[in-house]
Protein backbone atom coordinates (compact mmCIF):
# COMPACT_ATOMS: atom_id res chain seq x y z
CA UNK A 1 -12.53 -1.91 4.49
CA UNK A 2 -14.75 0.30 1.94
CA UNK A 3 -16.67 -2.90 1.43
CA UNK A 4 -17.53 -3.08 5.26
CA UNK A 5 -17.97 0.55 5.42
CA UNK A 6 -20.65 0.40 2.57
CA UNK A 7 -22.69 -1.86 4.44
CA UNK A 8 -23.26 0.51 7.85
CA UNK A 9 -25.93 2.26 8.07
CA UNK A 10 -26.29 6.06 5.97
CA UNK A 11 -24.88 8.20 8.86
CA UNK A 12 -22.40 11.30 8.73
CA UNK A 13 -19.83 8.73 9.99
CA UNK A 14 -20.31 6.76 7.21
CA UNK A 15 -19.70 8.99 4.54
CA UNK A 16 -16.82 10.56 6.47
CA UNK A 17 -15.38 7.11 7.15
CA UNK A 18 -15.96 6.56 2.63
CA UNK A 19 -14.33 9.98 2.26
CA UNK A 20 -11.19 8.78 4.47
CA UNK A 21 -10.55 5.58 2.14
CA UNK A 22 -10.94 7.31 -0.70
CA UNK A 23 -8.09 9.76 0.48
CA UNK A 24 -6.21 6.82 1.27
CA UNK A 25 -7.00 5.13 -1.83
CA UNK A 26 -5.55 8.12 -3.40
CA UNK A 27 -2.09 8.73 -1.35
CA UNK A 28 -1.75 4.76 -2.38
CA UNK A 29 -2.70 5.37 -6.51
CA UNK A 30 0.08 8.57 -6.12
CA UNK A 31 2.79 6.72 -4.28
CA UNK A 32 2.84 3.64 -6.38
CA UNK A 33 2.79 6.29 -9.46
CA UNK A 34 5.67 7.90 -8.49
CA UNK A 35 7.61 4.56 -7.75
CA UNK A 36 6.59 3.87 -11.32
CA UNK A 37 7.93 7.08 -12.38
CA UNK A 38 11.58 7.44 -10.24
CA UNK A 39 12.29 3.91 -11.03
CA UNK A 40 10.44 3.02 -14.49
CA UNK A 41 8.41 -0.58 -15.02
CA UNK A 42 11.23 -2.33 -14.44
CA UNK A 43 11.76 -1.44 -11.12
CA UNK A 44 14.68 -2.07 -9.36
CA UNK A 45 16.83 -4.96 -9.65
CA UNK A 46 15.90 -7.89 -7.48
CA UNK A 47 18.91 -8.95 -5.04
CA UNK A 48 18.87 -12.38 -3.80
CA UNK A 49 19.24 -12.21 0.52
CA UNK A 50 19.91 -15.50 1.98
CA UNK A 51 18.62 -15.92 5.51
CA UNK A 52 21.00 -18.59 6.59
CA UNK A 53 24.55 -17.46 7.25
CA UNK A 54 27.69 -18.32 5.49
CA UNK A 55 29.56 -18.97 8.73
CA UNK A 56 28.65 -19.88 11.95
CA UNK A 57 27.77 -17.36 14.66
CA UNK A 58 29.78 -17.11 17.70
């Protein structure tokens, strides 16, 4: 999207639209930060889901 938003025109919806991502671009960079930080590199175990059921449904 900032890519494609680069390449309009210089307007003031242009460099409002830039300003957006970067505020986006930001909430995303904090949020993945604090996952890092709650849960540590690791993460969270992974748990195995299997889609098909065990028995059949009625």
């Amino acid at each position: 999207m900032k890519l494609r938003a680069e390449m309009f025109d210089e307007s003031a919806e242009r460099d409002k639209l830039l300003q957006d991502l970067g505020e986006v671009e930001r909430l995303v960079e904090e949020g993945v930060a604090y996952v890092r930080s709650a849960y540590g590199k690791e993460g969270r175990p992974h748990a195995s889901i299997s889609l098909v059921p065990r028995e059949p449904c009625l």
